[in-house]
PDB file of N, CA and C in Angstrom:
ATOM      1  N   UNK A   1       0.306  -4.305   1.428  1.00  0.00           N
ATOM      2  CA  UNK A   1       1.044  -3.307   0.693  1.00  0.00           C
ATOM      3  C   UNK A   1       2.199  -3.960  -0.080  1.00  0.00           C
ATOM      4  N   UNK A   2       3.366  -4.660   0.467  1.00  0.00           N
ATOM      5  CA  UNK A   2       4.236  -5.861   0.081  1.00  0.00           C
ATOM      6  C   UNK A   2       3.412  -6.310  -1.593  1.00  0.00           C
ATOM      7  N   UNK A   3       2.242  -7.143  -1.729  1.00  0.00           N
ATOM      8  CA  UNK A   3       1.813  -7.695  -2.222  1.00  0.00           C
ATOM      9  C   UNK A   3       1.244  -6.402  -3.455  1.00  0.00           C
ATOM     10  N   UNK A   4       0.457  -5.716  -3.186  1.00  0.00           N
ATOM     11  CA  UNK A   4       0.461  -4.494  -4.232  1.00  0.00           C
ATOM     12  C   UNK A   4       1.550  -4.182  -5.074  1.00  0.00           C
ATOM     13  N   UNK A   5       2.900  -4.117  -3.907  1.00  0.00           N
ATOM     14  CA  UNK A   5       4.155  -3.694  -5.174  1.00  0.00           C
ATOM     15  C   UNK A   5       4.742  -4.830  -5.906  1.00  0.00           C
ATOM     16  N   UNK A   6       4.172  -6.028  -5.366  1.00  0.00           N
ATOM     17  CA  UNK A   6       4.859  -7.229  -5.559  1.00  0.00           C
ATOM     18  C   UNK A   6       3.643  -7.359  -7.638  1.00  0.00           C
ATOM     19  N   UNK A   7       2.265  -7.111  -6.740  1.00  0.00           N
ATOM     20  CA  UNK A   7       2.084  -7.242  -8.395  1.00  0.00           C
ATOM     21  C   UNK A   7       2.162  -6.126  -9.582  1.00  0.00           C
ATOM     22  N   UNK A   8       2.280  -4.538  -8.660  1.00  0.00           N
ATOM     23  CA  UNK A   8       2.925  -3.844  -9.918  1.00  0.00           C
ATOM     24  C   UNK A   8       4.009  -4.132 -10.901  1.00  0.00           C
ATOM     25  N   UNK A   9       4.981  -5.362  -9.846  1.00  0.00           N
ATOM     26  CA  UNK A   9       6.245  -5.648 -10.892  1.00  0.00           C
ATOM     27  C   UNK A   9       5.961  -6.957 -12.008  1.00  0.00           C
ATOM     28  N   UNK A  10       4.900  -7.564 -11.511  1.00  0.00           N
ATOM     29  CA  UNK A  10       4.317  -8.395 -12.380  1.00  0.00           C
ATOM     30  C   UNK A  10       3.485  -7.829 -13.392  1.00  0.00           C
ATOM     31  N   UNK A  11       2.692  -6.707 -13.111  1.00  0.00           N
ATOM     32  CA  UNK A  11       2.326  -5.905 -14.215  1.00  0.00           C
ATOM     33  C   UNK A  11       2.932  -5.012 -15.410  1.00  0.00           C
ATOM     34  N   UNK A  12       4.504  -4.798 -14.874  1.00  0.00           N
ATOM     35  CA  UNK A  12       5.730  -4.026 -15.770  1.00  0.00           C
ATOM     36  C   UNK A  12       6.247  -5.102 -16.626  1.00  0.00           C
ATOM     37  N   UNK A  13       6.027  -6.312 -15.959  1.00  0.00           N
ATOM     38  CA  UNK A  13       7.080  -7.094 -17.252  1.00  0.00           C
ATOM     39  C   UNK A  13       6.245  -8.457 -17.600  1.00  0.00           C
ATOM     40  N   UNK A  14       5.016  -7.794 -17.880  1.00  0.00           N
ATOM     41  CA  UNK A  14       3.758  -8.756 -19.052  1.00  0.00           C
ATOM     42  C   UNK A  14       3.696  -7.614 -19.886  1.00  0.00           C
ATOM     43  N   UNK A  15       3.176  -8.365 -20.568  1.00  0.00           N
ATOM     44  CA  UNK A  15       2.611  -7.367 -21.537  1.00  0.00           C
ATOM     45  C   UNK A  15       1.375  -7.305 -21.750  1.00  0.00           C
ATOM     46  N   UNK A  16       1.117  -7.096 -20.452  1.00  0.00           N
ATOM     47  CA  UNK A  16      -0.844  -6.745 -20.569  1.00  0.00           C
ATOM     48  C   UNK A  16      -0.896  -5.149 -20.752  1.00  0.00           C
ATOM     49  N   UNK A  17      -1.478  -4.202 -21.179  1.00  0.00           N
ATOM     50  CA  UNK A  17      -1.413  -3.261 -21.559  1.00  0.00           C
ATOM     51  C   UNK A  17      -2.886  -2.314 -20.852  1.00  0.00           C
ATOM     52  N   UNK A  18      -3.889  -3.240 -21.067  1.00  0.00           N
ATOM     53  CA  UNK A  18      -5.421  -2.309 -20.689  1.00  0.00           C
ATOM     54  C   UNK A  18      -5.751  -3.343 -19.843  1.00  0.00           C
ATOM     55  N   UNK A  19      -6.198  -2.803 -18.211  1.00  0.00           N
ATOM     56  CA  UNK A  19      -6.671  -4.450 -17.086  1.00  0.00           C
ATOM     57  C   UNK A  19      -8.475  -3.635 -16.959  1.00  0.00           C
ATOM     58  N   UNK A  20      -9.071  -4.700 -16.653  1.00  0.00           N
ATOM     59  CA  UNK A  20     -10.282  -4.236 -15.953  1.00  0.00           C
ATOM     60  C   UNK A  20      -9.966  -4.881 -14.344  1.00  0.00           C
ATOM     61  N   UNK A  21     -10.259  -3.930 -13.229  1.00  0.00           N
ATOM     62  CA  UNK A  21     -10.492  -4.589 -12.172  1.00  0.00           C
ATOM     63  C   UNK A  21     -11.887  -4.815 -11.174  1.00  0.00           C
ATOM     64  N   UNK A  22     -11.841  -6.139 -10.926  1.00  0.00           N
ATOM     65  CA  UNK A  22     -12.966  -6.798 -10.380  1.00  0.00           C
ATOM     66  C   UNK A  22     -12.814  -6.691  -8.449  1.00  0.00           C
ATOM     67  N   UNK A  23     -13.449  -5.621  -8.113  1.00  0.00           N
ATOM     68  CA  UNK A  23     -13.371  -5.700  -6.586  1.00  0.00           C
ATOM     69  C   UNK A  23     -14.572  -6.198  -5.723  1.00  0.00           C
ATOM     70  N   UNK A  24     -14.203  -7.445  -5.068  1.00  0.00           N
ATOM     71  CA  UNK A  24     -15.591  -7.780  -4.215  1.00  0.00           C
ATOM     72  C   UNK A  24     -15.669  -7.035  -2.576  1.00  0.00           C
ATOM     73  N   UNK A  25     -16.245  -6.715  -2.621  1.00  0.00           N
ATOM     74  CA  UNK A  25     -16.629  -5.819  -1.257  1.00  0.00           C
ATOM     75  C   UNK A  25     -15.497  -4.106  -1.320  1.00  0.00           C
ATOM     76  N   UNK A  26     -15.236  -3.870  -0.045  1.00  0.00           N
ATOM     77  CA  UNK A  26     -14.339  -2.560  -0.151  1.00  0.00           C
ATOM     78  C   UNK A  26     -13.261  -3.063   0.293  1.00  0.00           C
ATOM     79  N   UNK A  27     -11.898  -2.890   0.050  1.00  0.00           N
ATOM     80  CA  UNK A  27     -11.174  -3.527   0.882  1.00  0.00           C
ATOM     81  C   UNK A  27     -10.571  -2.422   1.710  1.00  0.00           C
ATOM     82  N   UNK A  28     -10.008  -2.663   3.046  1.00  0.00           N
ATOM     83  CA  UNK A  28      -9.640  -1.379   3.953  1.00  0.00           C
ATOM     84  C   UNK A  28      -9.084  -0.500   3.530  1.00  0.00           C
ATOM     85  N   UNK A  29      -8.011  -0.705   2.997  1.00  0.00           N
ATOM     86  CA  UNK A  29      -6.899   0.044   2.446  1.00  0.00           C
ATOM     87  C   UNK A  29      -7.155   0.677   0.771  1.00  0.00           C
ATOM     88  N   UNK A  30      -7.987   0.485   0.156  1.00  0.00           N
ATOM     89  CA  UNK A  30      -8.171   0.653  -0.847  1.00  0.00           C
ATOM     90  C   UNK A  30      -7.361   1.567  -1.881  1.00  0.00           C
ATOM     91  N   UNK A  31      -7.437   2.574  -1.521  1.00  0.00           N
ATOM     92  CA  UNK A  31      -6.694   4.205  -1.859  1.00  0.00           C
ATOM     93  C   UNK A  31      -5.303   4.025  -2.036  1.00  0.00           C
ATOM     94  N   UNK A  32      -4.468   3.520  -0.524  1.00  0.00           N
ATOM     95  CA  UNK A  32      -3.221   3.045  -0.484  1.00  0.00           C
ATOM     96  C   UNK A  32      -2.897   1.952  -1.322  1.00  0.00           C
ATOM     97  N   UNK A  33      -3.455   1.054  -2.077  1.00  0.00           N
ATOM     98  CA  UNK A  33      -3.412  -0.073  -2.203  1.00  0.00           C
ATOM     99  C   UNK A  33      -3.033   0.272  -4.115  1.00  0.00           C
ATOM    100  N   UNK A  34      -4.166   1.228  -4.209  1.00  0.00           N
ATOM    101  CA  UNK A  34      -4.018   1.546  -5.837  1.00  0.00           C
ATOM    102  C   UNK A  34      -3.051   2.514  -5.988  1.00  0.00           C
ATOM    103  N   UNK A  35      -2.728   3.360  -5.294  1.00  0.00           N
ATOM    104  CA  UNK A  35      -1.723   3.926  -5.402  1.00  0.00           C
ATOM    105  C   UNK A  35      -0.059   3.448  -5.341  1.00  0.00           C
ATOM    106  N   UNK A  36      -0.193   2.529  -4.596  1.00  0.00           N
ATOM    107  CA  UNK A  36       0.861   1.735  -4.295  1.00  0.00           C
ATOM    108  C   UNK A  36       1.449   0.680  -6.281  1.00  0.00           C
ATOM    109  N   UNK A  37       0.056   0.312  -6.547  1.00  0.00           N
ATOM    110  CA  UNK A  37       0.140  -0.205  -7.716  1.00  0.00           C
ATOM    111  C   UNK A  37       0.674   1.202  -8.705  1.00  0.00           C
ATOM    112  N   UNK A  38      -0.100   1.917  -8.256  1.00  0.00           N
ATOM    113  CA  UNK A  38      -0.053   3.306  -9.958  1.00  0.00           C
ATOM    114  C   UNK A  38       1.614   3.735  -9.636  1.00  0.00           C
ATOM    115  N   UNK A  39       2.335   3.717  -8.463  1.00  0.00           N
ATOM    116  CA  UNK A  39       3.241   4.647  -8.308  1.00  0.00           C
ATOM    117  C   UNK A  39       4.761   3.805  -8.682  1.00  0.00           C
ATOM    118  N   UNK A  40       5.451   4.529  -8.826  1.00  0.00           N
ATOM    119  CA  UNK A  40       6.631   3.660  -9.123  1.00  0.00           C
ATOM    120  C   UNK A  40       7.863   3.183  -7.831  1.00  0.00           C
ATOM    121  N   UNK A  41       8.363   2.380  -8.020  1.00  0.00           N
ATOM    122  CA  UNK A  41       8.979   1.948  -6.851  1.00  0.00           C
ATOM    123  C   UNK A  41      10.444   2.844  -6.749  1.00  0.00           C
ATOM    124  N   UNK A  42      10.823   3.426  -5.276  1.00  0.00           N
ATOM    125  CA  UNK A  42      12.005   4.288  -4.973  1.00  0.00           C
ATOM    126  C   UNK A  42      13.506   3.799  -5.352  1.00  0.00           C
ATOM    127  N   UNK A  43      13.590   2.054  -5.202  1.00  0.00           N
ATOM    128  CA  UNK A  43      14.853   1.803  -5.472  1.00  0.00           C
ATOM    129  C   UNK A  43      14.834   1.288  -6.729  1.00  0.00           C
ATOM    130  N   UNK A  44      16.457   0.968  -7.409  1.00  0.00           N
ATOM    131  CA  UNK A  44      16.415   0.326  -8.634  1.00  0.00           C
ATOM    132  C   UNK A  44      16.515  -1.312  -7.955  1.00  0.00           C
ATOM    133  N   UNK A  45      16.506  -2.025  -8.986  1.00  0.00           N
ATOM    134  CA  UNK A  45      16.149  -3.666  -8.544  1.00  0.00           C
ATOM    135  C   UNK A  45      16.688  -3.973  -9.917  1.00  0.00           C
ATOM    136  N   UNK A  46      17.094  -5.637 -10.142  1.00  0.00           N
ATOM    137  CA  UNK A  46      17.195  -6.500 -10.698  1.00  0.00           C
ATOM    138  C   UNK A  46      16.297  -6.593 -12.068  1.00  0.00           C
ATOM    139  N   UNK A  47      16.083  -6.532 -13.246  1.00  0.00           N
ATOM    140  CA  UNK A  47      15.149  -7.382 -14.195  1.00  0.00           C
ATOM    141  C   UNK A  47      15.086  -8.474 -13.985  1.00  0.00           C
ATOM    142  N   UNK A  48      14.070  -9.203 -13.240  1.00  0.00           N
ATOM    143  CA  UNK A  48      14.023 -10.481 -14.082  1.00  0.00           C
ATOM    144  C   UNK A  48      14.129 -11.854 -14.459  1.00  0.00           C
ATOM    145  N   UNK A  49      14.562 -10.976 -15.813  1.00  0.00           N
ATOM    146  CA  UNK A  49      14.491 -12.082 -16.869  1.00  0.00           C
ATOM    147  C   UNK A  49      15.730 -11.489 -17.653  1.00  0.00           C
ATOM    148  N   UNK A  50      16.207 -10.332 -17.647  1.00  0.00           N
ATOM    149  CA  UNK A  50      17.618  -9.918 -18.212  1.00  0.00           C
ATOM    150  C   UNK A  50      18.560  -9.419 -17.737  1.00  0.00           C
ATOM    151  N   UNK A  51      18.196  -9.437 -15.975  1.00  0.00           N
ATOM    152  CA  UNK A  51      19.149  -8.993 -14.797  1.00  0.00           C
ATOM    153  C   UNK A  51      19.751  -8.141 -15.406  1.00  0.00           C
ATOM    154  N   UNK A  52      19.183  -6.938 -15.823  1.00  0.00           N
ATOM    155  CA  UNK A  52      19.481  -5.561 -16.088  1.00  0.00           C
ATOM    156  C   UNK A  52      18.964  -4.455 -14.772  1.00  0.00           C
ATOM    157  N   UNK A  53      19.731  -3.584 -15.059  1.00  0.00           N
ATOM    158  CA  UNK A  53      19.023  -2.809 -13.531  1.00  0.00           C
ATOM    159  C   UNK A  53      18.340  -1.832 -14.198  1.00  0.00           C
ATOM    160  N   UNK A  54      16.634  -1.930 -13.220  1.00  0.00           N
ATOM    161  CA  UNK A  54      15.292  -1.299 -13.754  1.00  0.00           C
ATOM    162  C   UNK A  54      15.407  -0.522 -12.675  1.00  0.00           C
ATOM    163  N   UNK A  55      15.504   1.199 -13.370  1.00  0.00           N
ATOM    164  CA  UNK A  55      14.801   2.114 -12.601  1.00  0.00           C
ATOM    165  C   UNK A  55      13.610   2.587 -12.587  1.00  0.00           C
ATOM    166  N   UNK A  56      12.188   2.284 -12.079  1.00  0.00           N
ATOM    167  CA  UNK A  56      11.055   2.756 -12.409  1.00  0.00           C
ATOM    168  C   UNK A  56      10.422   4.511 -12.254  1.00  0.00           C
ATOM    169  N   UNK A  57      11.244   5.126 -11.900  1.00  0.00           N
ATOM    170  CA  UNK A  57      11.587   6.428 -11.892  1.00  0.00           C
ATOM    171  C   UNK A  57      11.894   7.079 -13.485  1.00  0.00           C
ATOM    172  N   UNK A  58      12.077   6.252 -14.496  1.00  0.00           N
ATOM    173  CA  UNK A  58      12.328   6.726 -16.080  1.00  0.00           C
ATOM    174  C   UNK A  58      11.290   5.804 -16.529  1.00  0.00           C
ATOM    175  N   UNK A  59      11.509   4.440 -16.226  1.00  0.00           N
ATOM    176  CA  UNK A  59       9.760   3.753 -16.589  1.00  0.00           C
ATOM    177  C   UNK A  59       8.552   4.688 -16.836  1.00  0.00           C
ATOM    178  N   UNK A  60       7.977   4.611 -18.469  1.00  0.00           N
ATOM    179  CA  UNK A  60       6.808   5.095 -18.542  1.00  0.00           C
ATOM    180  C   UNK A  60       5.732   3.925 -17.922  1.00  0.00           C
ATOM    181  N   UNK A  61       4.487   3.912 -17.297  1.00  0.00           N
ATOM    182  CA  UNK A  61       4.049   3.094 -16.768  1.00  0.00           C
ATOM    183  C   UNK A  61       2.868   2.525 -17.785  1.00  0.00           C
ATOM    184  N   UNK A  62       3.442   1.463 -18.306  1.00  0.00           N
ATOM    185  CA  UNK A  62       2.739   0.551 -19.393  1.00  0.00           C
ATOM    186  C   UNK A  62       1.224   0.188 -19.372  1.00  0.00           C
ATOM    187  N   UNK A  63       1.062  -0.276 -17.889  1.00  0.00           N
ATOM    188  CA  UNK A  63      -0.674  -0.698 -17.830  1.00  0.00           C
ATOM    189  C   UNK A  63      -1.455   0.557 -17.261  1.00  0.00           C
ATOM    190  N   UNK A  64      -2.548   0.188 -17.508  1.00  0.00           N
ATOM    191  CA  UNK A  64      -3.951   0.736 -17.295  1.00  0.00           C
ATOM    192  C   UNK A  64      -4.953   0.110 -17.030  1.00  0.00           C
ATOM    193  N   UNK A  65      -5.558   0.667 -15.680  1.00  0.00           N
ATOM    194  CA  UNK A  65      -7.070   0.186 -15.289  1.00  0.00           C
ATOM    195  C   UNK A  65      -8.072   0.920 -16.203  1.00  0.00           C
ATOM    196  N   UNK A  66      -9.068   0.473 -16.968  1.00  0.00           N
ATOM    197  CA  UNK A  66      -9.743   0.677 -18.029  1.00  0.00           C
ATOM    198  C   UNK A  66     -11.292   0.970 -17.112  1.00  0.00           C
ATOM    199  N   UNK A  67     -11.428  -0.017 -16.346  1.00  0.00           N
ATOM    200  CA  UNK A  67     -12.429   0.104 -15.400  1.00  0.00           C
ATOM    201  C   UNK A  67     -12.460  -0.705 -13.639  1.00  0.00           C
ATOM    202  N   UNK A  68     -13.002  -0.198 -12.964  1.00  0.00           N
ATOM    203  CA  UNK A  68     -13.131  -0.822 -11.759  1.00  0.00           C
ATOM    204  C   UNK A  68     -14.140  -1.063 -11.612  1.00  0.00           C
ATOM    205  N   UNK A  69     -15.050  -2.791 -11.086  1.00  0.00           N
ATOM    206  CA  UNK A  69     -16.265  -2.976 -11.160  1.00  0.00           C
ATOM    207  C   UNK A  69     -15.987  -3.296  -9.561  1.00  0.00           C
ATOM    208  N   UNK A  70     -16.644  -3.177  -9.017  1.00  0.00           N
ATOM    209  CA  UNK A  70     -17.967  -3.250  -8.046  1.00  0.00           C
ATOM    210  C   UNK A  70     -18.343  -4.095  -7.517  1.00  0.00           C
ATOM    211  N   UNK A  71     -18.418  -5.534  -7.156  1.00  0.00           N
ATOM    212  CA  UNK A  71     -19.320  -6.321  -6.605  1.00  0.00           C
ATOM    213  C   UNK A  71     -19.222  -6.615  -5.058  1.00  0.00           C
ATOM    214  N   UNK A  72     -20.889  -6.706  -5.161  1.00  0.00           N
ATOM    215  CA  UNK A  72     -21.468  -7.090  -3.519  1.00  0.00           C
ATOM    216  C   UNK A  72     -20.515  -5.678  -2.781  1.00  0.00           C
ATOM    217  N   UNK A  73     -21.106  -4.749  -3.252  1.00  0.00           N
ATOM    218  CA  UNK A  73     -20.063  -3.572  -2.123  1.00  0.00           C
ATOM    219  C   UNK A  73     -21.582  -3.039  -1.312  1.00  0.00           C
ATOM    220  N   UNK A  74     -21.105  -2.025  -0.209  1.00  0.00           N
ATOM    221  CA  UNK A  74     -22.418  -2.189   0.969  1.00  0.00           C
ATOM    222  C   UNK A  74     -23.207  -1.037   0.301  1.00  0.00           C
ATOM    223  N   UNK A  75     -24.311  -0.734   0.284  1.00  0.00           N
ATOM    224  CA  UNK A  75     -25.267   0.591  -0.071  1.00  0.00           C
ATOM    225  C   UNK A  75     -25.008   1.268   0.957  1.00  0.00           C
ATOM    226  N   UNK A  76     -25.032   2.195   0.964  1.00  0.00           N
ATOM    227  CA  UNK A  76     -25.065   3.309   2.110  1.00  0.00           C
ATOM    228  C   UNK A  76     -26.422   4.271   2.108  1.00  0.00           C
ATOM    229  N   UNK A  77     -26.919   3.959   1.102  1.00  0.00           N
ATOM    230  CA  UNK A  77     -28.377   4.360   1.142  1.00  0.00           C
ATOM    231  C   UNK A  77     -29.264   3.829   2.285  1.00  0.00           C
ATOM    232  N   UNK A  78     -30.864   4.357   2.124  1.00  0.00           N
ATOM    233  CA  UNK A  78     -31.881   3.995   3.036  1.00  0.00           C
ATOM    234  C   UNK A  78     -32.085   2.565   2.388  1.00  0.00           C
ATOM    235  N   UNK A  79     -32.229   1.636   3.620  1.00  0.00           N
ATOM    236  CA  UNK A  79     -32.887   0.108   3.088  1.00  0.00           C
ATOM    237  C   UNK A  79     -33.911  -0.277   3.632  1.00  0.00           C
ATOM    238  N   UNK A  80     -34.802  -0.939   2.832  1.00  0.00           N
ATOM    239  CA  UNK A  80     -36.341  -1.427   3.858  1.00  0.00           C
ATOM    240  C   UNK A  80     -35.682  -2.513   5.075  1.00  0.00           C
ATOM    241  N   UNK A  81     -36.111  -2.821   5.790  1.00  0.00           N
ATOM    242  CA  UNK A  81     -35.925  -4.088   6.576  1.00  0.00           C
ATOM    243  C   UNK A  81     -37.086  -5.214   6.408  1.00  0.00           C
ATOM    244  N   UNK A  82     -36.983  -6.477   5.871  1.00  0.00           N
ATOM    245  CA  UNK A  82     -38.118  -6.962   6.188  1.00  0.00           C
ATOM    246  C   UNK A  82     -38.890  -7.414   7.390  1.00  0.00           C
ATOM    247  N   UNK A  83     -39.563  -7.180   7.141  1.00  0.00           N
ATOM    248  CA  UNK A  83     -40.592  -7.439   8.474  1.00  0.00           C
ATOM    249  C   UNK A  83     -41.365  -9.097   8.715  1.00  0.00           C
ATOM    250  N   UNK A  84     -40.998  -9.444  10.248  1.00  0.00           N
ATOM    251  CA  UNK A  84     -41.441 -10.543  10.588  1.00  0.00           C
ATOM    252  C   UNK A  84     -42.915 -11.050  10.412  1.00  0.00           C
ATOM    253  N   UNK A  85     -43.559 -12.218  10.416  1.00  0.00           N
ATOM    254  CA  UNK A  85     -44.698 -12.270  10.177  1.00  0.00           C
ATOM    255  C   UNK A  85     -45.202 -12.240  11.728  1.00  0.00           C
ATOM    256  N   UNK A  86     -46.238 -12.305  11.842  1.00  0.00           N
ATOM    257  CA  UNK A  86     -47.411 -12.596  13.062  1.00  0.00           C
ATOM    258  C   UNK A  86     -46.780 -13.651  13.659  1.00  0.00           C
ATOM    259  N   UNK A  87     -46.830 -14.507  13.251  1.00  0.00           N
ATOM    260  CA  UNK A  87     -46.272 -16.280  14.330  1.00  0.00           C
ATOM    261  C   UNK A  87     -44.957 -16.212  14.856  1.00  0.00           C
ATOM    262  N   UNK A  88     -44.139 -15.981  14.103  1.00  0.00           N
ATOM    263  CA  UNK A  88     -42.386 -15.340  14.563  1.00  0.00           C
ATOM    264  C   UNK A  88     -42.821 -14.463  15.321  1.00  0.00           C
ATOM    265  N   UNK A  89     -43.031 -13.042  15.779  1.00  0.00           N
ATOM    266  CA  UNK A  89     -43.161 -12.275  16.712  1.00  0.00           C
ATOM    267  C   UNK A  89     -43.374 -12.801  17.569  1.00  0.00           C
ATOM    268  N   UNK A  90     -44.672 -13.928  17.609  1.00  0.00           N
ATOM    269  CA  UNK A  90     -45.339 -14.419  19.006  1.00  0.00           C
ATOM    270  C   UNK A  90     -44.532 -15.350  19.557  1.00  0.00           C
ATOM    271  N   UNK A  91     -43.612 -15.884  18.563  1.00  0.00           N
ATOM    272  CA  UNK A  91     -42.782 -17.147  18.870  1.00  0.00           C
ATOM    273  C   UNK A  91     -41.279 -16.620  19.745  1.00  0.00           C
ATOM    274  N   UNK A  92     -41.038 -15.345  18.980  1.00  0.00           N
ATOM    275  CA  UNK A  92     -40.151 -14.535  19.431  1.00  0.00           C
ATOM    276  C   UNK A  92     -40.240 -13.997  20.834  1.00  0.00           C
ATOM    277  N   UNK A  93     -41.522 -13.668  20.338  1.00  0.00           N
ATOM    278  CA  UNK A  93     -42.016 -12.979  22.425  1.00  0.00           C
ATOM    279  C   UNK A  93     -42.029 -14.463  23.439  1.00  0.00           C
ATOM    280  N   UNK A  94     -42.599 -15.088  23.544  1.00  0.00           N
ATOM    281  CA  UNK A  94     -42.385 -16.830  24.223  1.00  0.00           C
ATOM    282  C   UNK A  94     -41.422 -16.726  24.456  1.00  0.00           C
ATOM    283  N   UNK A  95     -40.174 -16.811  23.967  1.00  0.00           N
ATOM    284  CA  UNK A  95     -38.597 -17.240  23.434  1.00  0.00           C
ATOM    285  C   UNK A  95     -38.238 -16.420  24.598  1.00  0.00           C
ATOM    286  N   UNK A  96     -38.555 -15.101  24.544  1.00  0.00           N
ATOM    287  CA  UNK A  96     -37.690 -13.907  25.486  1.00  0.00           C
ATOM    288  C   UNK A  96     -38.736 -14.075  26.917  1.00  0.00           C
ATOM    289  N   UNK A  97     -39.525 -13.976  27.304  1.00  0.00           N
ATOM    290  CA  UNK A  97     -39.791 -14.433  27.818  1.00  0.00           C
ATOM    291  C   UNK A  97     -39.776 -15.779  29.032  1.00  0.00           C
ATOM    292  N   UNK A  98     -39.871 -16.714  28.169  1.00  0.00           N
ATOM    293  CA  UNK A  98     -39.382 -18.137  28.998  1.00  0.00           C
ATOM    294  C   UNK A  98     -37.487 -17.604  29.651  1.00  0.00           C
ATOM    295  N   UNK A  99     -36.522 -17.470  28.731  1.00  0.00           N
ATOM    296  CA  UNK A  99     -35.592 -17.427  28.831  1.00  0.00           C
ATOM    297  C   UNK A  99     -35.096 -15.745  29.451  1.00  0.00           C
ATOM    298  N   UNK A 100     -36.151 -14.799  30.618  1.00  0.00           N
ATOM    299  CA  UNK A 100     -35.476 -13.727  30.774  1.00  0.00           C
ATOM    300  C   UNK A 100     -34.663 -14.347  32.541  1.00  0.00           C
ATOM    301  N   UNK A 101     -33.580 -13.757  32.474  1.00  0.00           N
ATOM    302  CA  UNK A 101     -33.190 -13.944  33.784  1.00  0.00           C
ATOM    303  C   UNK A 101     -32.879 -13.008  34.294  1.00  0.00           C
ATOM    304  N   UNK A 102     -32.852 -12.818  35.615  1.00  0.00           N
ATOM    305  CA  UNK A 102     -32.295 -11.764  36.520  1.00  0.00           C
ATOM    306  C   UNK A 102     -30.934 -11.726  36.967  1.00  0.00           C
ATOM    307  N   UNK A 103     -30.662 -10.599  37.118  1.00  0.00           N
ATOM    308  CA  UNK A 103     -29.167 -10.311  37.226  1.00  0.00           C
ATOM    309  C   UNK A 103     -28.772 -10.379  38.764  1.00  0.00           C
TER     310      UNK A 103
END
């Protein structure tokens, strides 16, 4: 969370204007995480670069996520499983077998 507000303030004083974001997997916090970025921070603080005091409470908020992509995130759909061949099964059954022990 630290790190979210840490780069909203890096996002107020570039001048990047339109971001695309690239997310690999889900991350836990997700929701909190973008919100934390979209929202503005409660106290005033320092500029900087002109040690002027920034209230982000009158700050119009300059950037924009344009899009959020996606990668390697989990399906939650139905998935086939592949299926073992003939020799693995038999090799598999041996395996459990040789190695069952009693408790």
């Amino acid at each position: 969370m630290l790190v979210a507000s840490f780069i909203r303030k890096i996002l107020l004083f570039s001048s990047i204007k339109k971001l695309i974001l690239f997310i690999k997997k889900t991350p836990l916090f997700f929701k909190e995480i973008l919100s934390r970025i979209n929202d503005s921070a409660p106290d005033i603080y320092d500029h900087p670069f002109t040690k002027e005091k920034v209230n982000e409470k009158l700050l119009k908020n300059p950037f924009r996520f344009t899009m959020l992509i996606f990668i390697n995130n989990k399906a939650y759909g139905f998935l086939k499983k592949k299926k073992k061949g003939r020799i693995k099964r038999k090799i598999a059954k041996r395996l459990i077998l040789l190695n069952r022990v009693l408790d």
